[in-house]
Protein backbone atom coordinates (compact mmCIF):
# COMPACT_ATOMS: atom_id res chain seq x y z
CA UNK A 1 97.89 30.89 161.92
CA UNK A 2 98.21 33.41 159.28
CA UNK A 3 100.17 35.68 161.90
CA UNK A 4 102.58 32.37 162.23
CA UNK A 5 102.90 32.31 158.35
CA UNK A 6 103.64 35.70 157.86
CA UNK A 7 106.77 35.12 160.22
CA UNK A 8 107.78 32.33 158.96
CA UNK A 9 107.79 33.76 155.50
CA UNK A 10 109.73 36.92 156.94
CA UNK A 11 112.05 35.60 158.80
CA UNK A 12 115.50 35.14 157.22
CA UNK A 13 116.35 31.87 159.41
CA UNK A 14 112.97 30.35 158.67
CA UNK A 15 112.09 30.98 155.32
CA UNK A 16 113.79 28.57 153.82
CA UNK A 17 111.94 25.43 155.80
CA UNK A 18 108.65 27.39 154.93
CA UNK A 19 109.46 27.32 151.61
CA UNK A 20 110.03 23.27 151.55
CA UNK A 21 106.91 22.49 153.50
CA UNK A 22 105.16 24.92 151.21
CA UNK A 23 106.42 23.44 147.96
CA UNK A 24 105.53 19.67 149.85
CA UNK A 25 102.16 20.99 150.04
CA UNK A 26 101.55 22.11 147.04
CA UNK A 27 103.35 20.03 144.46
CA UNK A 28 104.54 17.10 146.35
CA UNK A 29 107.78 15.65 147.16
CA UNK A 30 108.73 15.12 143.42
CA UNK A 31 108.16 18.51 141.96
CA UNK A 32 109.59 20.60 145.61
CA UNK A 33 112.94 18.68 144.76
CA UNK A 34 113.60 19.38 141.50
CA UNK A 35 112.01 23.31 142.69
CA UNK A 36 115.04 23.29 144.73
CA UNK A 37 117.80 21.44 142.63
CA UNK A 38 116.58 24.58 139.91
CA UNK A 39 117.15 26.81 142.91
CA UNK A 40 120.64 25.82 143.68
CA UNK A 41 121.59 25.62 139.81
CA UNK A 42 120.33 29.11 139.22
CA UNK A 43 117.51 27.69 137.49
CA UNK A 44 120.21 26.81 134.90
CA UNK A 45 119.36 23.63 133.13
CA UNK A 46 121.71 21.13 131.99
CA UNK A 47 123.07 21.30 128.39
CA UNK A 48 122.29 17.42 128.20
CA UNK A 49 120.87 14.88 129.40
CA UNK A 50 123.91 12.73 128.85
CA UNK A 51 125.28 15.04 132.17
CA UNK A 52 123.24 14.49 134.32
CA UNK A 53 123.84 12.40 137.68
CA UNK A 54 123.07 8.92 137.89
CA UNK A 55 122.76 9.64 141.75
CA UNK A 56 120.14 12.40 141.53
CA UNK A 57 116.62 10.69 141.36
CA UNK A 58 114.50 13.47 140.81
CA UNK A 59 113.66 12.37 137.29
CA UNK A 60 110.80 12.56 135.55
CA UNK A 61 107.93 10.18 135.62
CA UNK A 62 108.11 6.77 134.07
CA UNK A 63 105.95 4.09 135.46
CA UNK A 64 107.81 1.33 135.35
CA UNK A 65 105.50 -2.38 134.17
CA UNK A 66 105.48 -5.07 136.23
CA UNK A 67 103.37 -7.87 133.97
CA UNK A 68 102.28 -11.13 135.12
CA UNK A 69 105.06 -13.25 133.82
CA UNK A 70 106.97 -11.32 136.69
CA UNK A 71 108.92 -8.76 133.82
CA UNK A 72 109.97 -5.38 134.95
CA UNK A 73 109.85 -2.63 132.32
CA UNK A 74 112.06 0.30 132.52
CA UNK A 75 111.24 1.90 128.94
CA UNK A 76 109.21 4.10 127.32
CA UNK A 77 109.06 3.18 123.45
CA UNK A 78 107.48 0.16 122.32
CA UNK A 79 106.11 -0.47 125.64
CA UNK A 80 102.40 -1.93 125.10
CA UNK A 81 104.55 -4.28 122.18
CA UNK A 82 106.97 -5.27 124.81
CA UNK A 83 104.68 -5.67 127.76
CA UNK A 84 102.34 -7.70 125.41
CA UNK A 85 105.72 -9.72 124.19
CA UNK A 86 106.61 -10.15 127.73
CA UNK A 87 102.66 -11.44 128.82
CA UNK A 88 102.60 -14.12 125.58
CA UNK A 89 102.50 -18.01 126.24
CA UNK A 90 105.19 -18.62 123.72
CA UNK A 91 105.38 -22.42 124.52
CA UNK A 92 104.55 -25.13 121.72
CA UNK A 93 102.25 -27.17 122.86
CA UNK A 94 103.13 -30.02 120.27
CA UNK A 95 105.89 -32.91 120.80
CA UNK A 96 108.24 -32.98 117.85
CA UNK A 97 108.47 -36.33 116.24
CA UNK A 98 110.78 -37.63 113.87
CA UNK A 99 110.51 -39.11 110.05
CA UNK A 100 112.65 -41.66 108.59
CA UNK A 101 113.06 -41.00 104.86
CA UNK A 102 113.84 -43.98 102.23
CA UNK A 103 116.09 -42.65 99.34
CA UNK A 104 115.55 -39.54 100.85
CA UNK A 105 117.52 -36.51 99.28
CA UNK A 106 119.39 -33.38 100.48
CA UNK A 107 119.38 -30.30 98.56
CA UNK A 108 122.02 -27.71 99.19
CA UNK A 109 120.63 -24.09 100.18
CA UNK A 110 119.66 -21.56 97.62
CA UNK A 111 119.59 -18.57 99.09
CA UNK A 112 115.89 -16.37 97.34
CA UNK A 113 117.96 -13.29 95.19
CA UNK A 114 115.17 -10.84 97.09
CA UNK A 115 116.27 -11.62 100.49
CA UNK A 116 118.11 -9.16 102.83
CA UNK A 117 119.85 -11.79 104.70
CA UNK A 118 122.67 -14.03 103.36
CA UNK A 119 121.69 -16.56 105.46
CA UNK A 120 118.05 -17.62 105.28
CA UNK A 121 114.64 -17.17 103.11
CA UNK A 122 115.37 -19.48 99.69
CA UNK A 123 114.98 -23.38 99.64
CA UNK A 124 116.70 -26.51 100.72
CA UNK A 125 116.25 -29.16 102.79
CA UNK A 126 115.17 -32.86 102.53
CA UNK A 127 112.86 -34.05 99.88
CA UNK A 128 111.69 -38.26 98.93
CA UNK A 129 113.15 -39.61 95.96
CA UNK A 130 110.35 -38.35 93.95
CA UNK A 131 110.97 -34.80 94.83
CA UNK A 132 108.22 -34.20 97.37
CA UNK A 133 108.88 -31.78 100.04
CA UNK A 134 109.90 -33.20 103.72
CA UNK A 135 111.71 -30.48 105.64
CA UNK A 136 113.91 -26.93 105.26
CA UNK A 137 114.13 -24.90 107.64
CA UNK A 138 110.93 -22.69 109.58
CA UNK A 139 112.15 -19.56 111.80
CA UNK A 140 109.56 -16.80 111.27
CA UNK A 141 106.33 -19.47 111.69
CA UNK A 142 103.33 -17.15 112.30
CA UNK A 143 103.00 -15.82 115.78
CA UNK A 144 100.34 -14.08 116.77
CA UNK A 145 101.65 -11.44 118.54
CA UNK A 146 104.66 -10.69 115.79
CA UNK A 147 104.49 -8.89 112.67
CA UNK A 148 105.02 -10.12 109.58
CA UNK A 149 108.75 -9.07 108.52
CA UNK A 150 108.62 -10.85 105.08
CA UNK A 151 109.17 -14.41 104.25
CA UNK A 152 112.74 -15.80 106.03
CA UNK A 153 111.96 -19.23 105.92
CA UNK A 154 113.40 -22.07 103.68
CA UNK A 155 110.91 -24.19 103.53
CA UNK A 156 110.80 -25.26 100.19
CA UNK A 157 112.61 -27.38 97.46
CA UNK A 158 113.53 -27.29 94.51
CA UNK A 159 113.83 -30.07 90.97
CA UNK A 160 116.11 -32.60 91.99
CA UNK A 161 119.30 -32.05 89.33
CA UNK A 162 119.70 -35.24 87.57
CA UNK A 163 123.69 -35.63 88.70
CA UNK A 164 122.34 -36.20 92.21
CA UNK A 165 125.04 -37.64 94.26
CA UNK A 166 124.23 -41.35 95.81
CA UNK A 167 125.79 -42.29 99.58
CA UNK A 168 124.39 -45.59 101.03
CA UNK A 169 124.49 -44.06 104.62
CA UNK A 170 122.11 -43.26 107.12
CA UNK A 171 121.98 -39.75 108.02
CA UNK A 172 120.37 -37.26 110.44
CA UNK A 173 118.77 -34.17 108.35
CA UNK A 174 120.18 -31.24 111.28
CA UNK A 175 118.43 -28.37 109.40
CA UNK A 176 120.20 -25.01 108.76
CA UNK A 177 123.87 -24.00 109.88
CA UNK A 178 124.05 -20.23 110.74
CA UNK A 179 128.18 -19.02 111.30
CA UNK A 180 126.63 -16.47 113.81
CA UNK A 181 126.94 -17.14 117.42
CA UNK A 182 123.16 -16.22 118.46
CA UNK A 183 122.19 -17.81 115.52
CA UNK A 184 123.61 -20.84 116.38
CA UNK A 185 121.98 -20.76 119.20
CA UNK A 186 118.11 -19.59 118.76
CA UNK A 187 118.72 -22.00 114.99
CA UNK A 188 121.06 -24.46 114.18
CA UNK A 189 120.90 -26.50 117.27
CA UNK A 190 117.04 -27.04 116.99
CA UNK A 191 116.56 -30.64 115.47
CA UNK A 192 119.89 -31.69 118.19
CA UNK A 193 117.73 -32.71 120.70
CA UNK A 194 117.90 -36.24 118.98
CA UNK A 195 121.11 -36.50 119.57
CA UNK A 196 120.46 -36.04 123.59
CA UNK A 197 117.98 -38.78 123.52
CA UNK A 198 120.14 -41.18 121.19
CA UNK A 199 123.86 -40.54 122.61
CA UNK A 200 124.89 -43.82 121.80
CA UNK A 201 124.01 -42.83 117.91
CA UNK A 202 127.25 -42.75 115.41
CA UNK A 203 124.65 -40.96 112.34
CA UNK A 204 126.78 -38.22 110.84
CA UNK A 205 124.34 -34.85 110.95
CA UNK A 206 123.87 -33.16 107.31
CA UNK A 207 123.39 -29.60 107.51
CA UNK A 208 122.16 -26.81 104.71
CA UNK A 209 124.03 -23.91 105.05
CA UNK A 210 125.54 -20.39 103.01
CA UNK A 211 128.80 -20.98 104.79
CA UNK A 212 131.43 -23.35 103.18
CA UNK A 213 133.02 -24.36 106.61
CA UNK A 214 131.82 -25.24 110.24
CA UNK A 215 132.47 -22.46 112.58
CA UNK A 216 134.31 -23.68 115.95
CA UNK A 217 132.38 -22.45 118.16
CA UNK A 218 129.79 -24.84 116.38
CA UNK A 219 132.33 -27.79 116.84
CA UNK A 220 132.17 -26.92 120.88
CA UNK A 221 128.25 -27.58 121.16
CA UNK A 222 128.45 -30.57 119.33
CA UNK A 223 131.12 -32.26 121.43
CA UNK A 224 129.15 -31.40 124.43
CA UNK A 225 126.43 -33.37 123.14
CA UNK A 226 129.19 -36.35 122.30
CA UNK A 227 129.02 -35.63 118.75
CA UNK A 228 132.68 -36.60 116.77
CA UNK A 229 133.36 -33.62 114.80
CA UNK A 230 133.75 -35.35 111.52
CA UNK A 231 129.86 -36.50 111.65
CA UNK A 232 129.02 -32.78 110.95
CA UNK A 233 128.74 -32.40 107.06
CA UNK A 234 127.52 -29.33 105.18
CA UNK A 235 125.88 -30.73 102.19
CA UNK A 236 126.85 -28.85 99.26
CA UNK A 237 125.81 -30.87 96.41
CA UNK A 238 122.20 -32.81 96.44
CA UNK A 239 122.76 -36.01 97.58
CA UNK A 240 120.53 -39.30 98.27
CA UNK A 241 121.09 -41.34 101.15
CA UNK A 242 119.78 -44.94 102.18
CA UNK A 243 118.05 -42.98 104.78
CA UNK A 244 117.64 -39.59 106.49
CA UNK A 245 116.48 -38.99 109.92
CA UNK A 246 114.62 -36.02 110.11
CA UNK A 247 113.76 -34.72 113.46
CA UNK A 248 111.28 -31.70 114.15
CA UNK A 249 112.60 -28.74 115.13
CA UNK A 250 112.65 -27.32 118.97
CA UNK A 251 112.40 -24.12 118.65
CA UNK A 252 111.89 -21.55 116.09
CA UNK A 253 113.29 -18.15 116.17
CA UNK A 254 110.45 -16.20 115.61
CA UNK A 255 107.67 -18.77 117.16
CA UNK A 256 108.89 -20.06 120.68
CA UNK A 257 109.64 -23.67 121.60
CA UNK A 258 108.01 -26.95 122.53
CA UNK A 259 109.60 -29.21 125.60
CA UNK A 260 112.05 -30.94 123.65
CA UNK A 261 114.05 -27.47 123.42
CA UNK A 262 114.40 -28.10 127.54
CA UNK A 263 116.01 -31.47 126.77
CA UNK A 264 118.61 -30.38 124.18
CA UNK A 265 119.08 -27.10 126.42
CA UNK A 266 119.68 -29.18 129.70
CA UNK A 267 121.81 -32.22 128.04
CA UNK A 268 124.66 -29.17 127.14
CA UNK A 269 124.28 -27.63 130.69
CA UNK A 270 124.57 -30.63 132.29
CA UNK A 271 127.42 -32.32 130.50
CA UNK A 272 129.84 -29.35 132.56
CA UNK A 273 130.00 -28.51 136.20
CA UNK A 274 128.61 -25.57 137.51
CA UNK A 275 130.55 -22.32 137.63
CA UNK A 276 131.41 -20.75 141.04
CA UNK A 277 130.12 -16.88 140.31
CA UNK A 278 126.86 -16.01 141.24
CA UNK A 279 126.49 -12.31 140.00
CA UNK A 280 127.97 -11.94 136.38
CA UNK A 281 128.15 -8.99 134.19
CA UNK A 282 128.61 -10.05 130.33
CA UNK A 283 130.53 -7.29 128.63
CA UNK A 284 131.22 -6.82 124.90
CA UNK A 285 134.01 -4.11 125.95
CA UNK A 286 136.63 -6.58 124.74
CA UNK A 287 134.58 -7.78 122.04
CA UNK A 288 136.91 -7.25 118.68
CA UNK A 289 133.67 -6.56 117.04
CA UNK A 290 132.14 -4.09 119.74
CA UNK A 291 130.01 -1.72 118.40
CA UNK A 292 128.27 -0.45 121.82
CA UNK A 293 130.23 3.18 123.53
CA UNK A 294 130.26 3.42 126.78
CA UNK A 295 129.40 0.44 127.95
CA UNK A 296 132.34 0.68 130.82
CA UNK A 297 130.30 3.41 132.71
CA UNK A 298 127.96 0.16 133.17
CA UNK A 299 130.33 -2.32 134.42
CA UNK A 300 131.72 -0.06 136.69
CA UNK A 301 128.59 0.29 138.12
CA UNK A 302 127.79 -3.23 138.33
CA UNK A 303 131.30 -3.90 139.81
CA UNK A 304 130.77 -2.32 142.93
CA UNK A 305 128.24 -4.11 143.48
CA UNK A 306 130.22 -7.37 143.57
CA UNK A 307 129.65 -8.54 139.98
CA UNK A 308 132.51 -10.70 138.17
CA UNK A 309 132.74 -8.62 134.65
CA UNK A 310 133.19 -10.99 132.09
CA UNK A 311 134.33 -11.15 128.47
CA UNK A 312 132.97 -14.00 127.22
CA UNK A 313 135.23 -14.48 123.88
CA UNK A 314 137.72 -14.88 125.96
CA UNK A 315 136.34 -17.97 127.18
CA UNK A 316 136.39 -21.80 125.73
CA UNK A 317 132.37 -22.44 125.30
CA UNK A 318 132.87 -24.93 127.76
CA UNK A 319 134.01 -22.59 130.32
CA UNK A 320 131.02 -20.24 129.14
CA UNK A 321 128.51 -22.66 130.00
CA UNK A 322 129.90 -23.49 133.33
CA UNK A 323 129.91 -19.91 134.74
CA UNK A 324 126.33 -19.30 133.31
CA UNK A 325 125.08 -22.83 134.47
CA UNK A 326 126.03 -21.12 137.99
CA UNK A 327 125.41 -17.67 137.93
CA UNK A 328 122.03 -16.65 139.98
CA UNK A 329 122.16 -12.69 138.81
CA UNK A 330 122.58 -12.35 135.33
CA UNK A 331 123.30 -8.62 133.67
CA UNK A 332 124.25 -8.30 129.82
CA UNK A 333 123.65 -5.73 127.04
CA UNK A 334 120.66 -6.62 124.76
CA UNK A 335 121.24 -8.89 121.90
CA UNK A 336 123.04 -12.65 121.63
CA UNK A 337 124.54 -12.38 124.80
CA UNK A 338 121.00 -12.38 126.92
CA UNK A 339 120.27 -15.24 124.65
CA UNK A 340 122.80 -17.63 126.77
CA UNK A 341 120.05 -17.79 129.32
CA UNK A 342 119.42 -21.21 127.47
CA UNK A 343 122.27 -22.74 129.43
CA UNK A 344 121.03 -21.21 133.41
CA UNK A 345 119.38 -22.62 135.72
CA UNK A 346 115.59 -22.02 135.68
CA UNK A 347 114.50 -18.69 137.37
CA UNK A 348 117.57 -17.27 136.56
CA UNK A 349 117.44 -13.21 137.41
CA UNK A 350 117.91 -11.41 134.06
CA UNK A 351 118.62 -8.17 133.54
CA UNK A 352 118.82 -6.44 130.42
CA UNK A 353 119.98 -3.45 129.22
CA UNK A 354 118.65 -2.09 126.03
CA UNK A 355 120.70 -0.80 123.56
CA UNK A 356 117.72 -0.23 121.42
CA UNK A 357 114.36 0.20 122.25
CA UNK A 358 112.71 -1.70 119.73
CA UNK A 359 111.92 -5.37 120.26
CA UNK A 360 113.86 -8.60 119.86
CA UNK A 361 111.40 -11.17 119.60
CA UNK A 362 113.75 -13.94 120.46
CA UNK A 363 114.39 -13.47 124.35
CA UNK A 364 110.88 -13.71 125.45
CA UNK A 365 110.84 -17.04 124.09
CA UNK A 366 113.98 -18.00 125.70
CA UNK A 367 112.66 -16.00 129.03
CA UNK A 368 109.76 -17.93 129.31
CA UNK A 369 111.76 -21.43 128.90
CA UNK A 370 114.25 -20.54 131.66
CA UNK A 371 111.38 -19.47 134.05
CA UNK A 372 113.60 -16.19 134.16
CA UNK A 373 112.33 -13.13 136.11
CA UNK A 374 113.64 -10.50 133.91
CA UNK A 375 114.10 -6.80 134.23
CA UNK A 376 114.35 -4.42 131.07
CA UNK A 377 116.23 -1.07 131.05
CA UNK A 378 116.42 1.28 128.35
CA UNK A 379 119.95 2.98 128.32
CA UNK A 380 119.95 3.60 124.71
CA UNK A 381 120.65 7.32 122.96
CA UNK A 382 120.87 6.66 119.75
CA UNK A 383 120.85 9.65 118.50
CA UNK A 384 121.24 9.15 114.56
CA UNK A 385 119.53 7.23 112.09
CA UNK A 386 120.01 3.69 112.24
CA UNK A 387 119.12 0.24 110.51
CA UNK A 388 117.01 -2.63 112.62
CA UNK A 389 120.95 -4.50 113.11
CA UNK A 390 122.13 -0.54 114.01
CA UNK A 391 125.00 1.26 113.16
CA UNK A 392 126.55 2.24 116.73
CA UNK A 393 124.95 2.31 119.83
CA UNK A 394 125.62 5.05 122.64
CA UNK A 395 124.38 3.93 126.46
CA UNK A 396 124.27 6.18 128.78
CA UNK A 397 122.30 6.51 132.39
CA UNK A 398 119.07 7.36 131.03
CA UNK A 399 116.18 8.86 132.85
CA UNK A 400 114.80 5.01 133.02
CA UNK A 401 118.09 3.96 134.05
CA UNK A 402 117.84 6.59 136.80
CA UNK A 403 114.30 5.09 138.30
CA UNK A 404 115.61 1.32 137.86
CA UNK A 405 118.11 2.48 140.56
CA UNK A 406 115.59 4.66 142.64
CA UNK A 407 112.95 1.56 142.16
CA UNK A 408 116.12 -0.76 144.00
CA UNK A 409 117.28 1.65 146.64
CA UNK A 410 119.98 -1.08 147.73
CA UNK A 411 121.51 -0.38 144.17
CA UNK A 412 122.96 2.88 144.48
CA UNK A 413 126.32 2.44 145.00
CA UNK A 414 129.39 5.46 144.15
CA UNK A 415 130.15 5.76 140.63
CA UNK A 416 132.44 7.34 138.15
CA UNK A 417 130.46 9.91 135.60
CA UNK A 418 131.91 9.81 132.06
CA UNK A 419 133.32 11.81 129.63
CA UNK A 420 129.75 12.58 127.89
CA UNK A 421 131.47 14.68 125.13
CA UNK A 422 133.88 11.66 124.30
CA UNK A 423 131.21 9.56 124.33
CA UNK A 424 129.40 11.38 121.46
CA UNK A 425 132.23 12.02 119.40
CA UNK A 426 133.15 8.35 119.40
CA UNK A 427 129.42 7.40 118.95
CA UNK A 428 129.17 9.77 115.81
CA UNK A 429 132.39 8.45 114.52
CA UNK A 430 131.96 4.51 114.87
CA UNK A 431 128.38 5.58 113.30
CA UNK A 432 130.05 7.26 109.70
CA UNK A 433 132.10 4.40 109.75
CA UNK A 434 129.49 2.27 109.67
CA UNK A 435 127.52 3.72 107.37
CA UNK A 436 130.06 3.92 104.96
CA UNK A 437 130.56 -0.01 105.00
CA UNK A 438 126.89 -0.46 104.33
CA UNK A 439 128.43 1.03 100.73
CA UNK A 440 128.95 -3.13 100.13
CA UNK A 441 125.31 -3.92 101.81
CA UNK A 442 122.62 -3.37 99.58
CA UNK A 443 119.48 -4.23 101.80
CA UNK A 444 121.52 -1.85 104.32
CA UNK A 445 122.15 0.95 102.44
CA UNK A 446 118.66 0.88 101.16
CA UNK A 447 117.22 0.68 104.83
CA UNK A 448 119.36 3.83 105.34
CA UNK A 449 118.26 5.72 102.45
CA UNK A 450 115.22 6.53 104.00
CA UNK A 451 116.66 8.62 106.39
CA UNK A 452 117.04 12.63 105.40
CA UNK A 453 119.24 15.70 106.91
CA UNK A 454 116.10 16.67 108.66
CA UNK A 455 116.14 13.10 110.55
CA UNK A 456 119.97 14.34 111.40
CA UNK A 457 119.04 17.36 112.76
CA UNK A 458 115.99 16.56 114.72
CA UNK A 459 118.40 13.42 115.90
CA UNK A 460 121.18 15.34 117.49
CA UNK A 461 118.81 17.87 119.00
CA UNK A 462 116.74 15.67 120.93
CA UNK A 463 119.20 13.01 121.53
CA UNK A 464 121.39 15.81 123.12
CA UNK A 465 118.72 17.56 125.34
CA UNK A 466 116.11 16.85 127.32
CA UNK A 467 113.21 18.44 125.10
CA UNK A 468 111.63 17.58 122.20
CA UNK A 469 111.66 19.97 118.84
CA UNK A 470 108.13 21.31 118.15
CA UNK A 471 106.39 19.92 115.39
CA UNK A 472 105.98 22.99 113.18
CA UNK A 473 110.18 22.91 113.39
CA UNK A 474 109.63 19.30 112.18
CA UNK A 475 107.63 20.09 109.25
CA UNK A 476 110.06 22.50 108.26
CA UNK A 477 112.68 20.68 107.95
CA UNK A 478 111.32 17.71 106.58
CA UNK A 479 109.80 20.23 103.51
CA UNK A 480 113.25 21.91 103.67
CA UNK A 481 115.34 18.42 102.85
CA UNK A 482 112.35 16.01 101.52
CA UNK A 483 110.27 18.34 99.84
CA UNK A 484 107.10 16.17 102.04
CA UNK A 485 105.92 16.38 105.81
């Protein structure tokens, strides 16, 4: 044997199978491969990771989590949160009633001066005649599994002014109007589902809201529950009514959702026919607003594998609903766009690719309630500091990304590699200009002060490269620019 070894190990012709039957051996198959890709590079190693081929799977490993709501993980940070987020029963086990208020009163929002949204956390809402308390508007209701982020409810009134208005009409209480499309979504439609059981109701809905106008997209939803548009009022002085409907709410943003979020969710589905797509990619790349580089590197991939790319804005929300009350294969970028789920058909496949790696509470909610078997893939480098709503975000094909396509070997499919130094620079750029319009945000400027030149530094270095700066560099800078470890 060790006569047989020596030639082998001699021999010019069969050295080089030796060699890869002794690196099998001793390392396995992982380790002999990237032995050999170091071999063939001239143990050169790549300047970045943003470089790197999204068809070479010898990467690093990351177990992926499978949990037993049937979510795949592909991530690293935040995992045990997400995993645990993932595993939660986030379904209400009450059925939401409804109150009929005598006299009853509407005050206008006040939005709490110590907030850091413009939208939410203050008090408003319906009260009786003698000013007790009946209903605001409850989004972060304890969870047990989410942290406390500070107090965003409005949930509370306030003295009834003594020029109350007087309108004998009966009127349905529809709780808070957010003019943001997720929002709108995940908040305002919540008490609605009232509306699905009682279509043949003419009540004009009374909202609370910061905004002085209804947003069209609003005016869409509320058609396709056969609501005119002139019975949606904003009330912006406090005003008594003969009486106000007021019915619970569905869902709440930060809580989950009880059954009667399925009927309100199901009545807009149904009320369009189904699209004809059955793999859909939901891209922000035409998005006036898009804040997210690279993201064409994505739907190029997803293309060739027979997903329809869509822009959604450029869509009437009818036609939105349609497509996504057909689609079977869903793919979109993390954020309000994964939140249309609402409006599939349940067990919808979800796949999501994370921008950030932190969580958003809200999809696991609206996961569960579509019965939706839901991947998660981190594709996020972003590299500098950055506030919880971000400042930029720079996707590129991760190491995770790389074993989400080695995990679903039918995946790999040619590709077209990117310009990874264009990418940066317009990363780094969108993210100045970003930062500088936070100038006019006060609760984001202050979010952002807490960043130093040493988070800079130690952000472009590891966001760049595959290795991590040692901790004694760490310390040093954070003494050199903070004067604190």
């Amino acid at each position: 044997m060790q006569k047989l070894k020596n030639y082998l190990k001699s021999n010019r012709l069969t050295r080089p199978v030796y060699m890869v039957l002794y690196y099998l051996y001793w390392f396995g198959i992982e380790a002999t491969l990237r032995k050999l890709k170091q071999t063939v590079l001239g143990n050169k190693k790549p300047a970045n990771n943003l470089a790197s081929s999204v068809q070479d799977v010898t990467i690093p490993s990351i177990s992926h989590v499978n949990n037993k709501r049937g979510a795949k993980l592909y991530i690293e940070e935040y995992v045990d949160e997400i995993n645990s987020y993932c595993n939660s029963d986030w379904f209400i086990d009450e059925l939401p009633g409804t109150k009929v208020i005598e006299d009853g009163v509407i005050l206008p929002l006040i939005i709490s001066p110590t907030q850091n949204c413009t939208y939410a956390g203050g008090a408003g809402g319906v009260c009786r005649q003698d000013g007790t308390f009946v209903a605001g508007h409850i989004r972060s209701a304890t969870h047990p599994n989410i942290p406390v982020h500070g107090n965003t409810d409005t949930d509370k009134a306030y003295p009834i002014p003594d020029d109350v208005k007087c309108i004998p009409e009966t009127v349905v209480y529809g709780g808070i109007y957010i003019d943001a499309y997720g929002h709108m979504i995940t908040e305002s439609l919540s008490r609605l589902w009232w509306y699905a059981e009682n279509s043949d109701c003419n009540y004009k809905c009374v909202f609370i809201s910061s905004s002085k106008q209804i947003g069209e997209k609003f005016y869409e939803f509320i058609d396709l529950l056969g609501i005119p548009k002139e019975n949606i009022v904003i009330c912006e002085a406090a005003t008594r009514f003969d009486n106000v409907i007021v019915p619970d709410q569905a869902f709440y943003f930060l809580k989950g959702y009880t059954e009667k979020a399925k009927v309100l969710f199901n009545a807009i589905r149904d009320s369009v026919q189904p699209g004809l797509y059955e793999k859909v990619y939901l891209t922000k790349t035409q998005f006036h607003g898009n804040d997210i580089v690279n993201e064409e590197y994505f739907e190029n991939y997803y293309r060739n594998l027979g997903f329809e790319i869509i822009s959604p804005e450029h869509l009437s929300l009818r036609d939105q609903i349609s497509l996504l009350a057909g689609v079977k294969q869903l793919v979109c970028m993390l954020g309000t766009l994964g939140h249309q789920i609402v409006f599939c058909q349940d067990g919808i496949n979800l796949t999501i690719l994370k921008k950030v790696r932190y969580p958003i509470f809200t999809q696991y909610w609206l996961n569960q309630l579509r019965d939706a078997h839901c991947t998660f893939v981190d594709v996020s480098n972003n590299f500098m500091p950055h506030t919880p709503t971000g400042a930029g975000y720079l996707c590129v094909p991760t190491n995770h990304w790389k074993q989400y396509l080695t995990a679903n070997k039918g995946l790999l499919t040619p590709y077209k590699e990117f310009d990874n130094r264009e990418a940066v620079i317009k990363y780094i750029e969108m993210w100045a200009k970003n930062v500088a319009g936070f100038a006019h945000i006060p609760q984001q400027l202050h979010f952002m002060s807490r960043f130093s030149v040493a988070d800079i530094v130690i952000g472009i270095n590891e966001g760049l490269s595959d290795e991590k700066l040692d901790e004694d560099v760490k310390i040093a800078l954070y003494e050199a620019f903070t004067n604190q470890k």
